[in-house]
C-alpha atoms as a PDB file:
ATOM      1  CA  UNK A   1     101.611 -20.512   1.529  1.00  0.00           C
ATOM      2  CA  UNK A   2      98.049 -21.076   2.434  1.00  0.00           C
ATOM      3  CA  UNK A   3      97.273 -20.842   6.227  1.00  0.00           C
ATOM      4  CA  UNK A   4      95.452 -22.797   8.646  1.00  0.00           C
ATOM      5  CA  UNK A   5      91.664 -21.735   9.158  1.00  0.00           C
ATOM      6  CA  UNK A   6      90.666 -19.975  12.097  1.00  0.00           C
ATOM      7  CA  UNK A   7      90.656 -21.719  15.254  1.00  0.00           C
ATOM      8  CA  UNK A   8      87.011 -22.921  17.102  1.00  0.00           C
ATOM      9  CA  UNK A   9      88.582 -24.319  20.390  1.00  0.00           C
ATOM     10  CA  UNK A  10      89.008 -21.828  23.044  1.00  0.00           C
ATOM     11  CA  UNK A  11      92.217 -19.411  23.293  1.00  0.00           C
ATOM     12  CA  UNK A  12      94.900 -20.948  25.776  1.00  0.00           C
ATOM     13  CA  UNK A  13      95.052 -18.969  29.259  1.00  0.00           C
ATOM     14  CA  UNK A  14      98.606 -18.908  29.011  1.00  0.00           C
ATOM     15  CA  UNK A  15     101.159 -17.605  26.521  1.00  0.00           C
ATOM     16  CA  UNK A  16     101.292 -20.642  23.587  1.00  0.00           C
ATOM     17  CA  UNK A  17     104.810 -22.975  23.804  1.00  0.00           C
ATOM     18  CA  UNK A  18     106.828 -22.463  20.573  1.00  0.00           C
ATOM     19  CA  UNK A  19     110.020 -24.982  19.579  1.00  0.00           C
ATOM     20  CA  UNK A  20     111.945 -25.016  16.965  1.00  0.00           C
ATOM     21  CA  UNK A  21     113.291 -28.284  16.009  1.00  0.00           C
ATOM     22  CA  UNK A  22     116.947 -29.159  16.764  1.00  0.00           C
ATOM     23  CA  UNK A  23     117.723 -31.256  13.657  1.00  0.00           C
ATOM     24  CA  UNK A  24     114.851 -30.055  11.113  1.00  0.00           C
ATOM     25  CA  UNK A  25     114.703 -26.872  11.957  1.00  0.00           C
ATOM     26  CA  UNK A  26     110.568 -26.779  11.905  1.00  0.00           C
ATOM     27  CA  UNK A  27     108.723 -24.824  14.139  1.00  0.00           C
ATOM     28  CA  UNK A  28     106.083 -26.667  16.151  1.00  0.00           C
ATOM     29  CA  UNK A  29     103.472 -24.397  17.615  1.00  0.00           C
ATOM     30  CA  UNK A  30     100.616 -24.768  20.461  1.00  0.00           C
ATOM     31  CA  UNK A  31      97.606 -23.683  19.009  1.00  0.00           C
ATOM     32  CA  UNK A  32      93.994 -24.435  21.339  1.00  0.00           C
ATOM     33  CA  UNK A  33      92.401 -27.037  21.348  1.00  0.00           C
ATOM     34  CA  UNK A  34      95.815 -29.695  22.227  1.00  0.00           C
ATOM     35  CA  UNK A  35      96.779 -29.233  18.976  1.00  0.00           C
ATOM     36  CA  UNK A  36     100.230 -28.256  17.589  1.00  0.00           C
ATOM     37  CA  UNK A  37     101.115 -26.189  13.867  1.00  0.00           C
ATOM     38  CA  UNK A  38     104.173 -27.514  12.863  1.00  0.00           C
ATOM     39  CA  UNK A  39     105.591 -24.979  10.268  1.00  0.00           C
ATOM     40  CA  UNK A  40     108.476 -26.105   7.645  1.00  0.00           C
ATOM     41  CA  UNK A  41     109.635 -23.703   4.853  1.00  0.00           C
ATOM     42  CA  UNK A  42     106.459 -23.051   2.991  1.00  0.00           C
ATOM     43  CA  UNK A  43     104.665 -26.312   4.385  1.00  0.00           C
ATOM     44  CA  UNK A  44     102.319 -26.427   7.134  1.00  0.00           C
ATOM     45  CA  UNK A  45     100.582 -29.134   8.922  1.00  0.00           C
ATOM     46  CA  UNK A  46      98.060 -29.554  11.931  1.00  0.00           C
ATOM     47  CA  UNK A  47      98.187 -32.146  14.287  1.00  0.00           C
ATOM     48  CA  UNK A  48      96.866 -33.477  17.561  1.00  0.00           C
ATOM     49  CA  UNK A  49      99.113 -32.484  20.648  1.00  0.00           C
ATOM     50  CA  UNK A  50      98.014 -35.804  22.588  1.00  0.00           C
ATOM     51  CA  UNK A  51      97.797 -38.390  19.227  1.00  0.00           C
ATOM     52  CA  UNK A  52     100.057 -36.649  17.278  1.00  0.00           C
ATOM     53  CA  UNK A  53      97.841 -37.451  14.574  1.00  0.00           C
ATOM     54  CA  UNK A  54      97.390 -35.609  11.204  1.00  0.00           C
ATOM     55  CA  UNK A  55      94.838 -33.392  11.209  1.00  0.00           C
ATOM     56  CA  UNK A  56      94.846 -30.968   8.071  1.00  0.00           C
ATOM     57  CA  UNK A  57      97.393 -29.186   6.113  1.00  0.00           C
ATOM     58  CA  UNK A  58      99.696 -30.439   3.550  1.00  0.00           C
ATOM     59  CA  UNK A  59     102.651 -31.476   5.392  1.00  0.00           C
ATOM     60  CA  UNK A  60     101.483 -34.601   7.194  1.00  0.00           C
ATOM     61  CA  UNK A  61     104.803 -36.342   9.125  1.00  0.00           C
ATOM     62  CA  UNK A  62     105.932 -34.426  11.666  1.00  0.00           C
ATOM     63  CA  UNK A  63     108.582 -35.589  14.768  1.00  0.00           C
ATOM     64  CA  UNK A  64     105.734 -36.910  17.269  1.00  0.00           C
ATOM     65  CA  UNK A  65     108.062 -36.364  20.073  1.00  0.00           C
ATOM     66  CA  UNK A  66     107.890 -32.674  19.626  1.00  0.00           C
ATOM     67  CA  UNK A  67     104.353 -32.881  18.863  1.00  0.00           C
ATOM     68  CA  UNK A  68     103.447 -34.116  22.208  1.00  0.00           C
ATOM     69  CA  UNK A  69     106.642 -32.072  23.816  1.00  0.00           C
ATOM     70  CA  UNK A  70     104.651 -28.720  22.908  1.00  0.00           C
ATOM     71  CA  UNK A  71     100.981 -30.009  22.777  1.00  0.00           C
ATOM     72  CA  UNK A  72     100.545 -32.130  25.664  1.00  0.00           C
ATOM     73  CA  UNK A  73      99.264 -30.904  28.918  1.00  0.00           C
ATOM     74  CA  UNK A  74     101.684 -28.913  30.364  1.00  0.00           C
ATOM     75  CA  UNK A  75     103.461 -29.312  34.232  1.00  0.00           C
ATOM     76  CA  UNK A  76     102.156 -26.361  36.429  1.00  0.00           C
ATOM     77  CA  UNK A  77     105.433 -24.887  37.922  1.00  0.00           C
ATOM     78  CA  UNK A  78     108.414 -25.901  35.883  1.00  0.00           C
ATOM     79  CA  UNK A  79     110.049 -24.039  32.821  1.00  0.00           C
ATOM     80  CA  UNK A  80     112.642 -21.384  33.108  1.00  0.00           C
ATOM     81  CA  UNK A  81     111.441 -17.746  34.457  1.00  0.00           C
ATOM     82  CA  UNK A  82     112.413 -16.109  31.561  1.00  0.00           C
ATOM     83  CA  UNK A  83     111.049 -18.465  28.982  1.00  0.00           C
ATOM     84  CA  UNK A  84     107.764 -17.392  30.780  1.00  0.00           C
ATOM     85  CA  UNK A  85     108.198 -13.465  31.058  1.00  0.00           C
ATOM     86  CA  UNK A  86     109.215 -13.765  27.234  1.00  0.00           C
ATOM     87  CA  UNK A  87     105.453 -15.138  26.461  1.00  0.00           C
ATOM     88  CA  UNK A  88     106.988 -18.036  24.341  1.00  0.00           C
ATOM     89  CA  UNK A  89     109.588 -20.472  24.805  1.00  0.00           C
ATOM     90  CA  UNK A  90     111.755 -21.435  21.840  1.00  0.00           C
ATOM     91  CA  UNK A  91     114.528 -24.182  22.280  1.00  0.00           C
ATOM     92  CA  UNK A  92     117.898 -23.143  19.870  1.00  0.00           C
ATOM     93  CA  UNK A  93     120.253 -25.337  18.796  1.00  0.00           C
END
């Protein structure tokens, strides 16, 4: 599997949000820069958090639900406490 090149935006300030997908079982990833990895077997794709349009990578339809679920701007204040002391939150089926 070939990965993603190295990331230009600036690093989050915050721990990145991590989901795993209840029905596909792909991972979709915050990465800077609003944008979200979304990680399935041995395919990869980058999109836009906000869009949730296809930016690189060769796996190029992802749920855009989850895209924006992870990517968007996040609430200041809500989540559970230990999602947060973990570093990442990761919903299981």
């Amino acid at each position: 599997m070939a990965d993603a090149p190295a990331e230009s935006a600036p690093a989050l300030n915050r721990p990145p949000r991590k989901k795993r997908h209840p029905l596909s079982g792909a991972i979709y990833e915050e990465l800077p820069g609003n944008r979200v990895r979304v990680t399935k077997g041995e395919s990869w794709g980058i999109f836009d958090g906000f869009t949730t349009r296809h930016i690189e990578g060769p796996l190029t339809y992802a749920d855009p639900h989850m895209i924006i679920w992870v990517g968007g701007k996040p609430v200041e204040g809500l989540g559970h406490r230990a999602e947060r002391a973990r570093g990442i939150e990761i919903v299981h089926d």
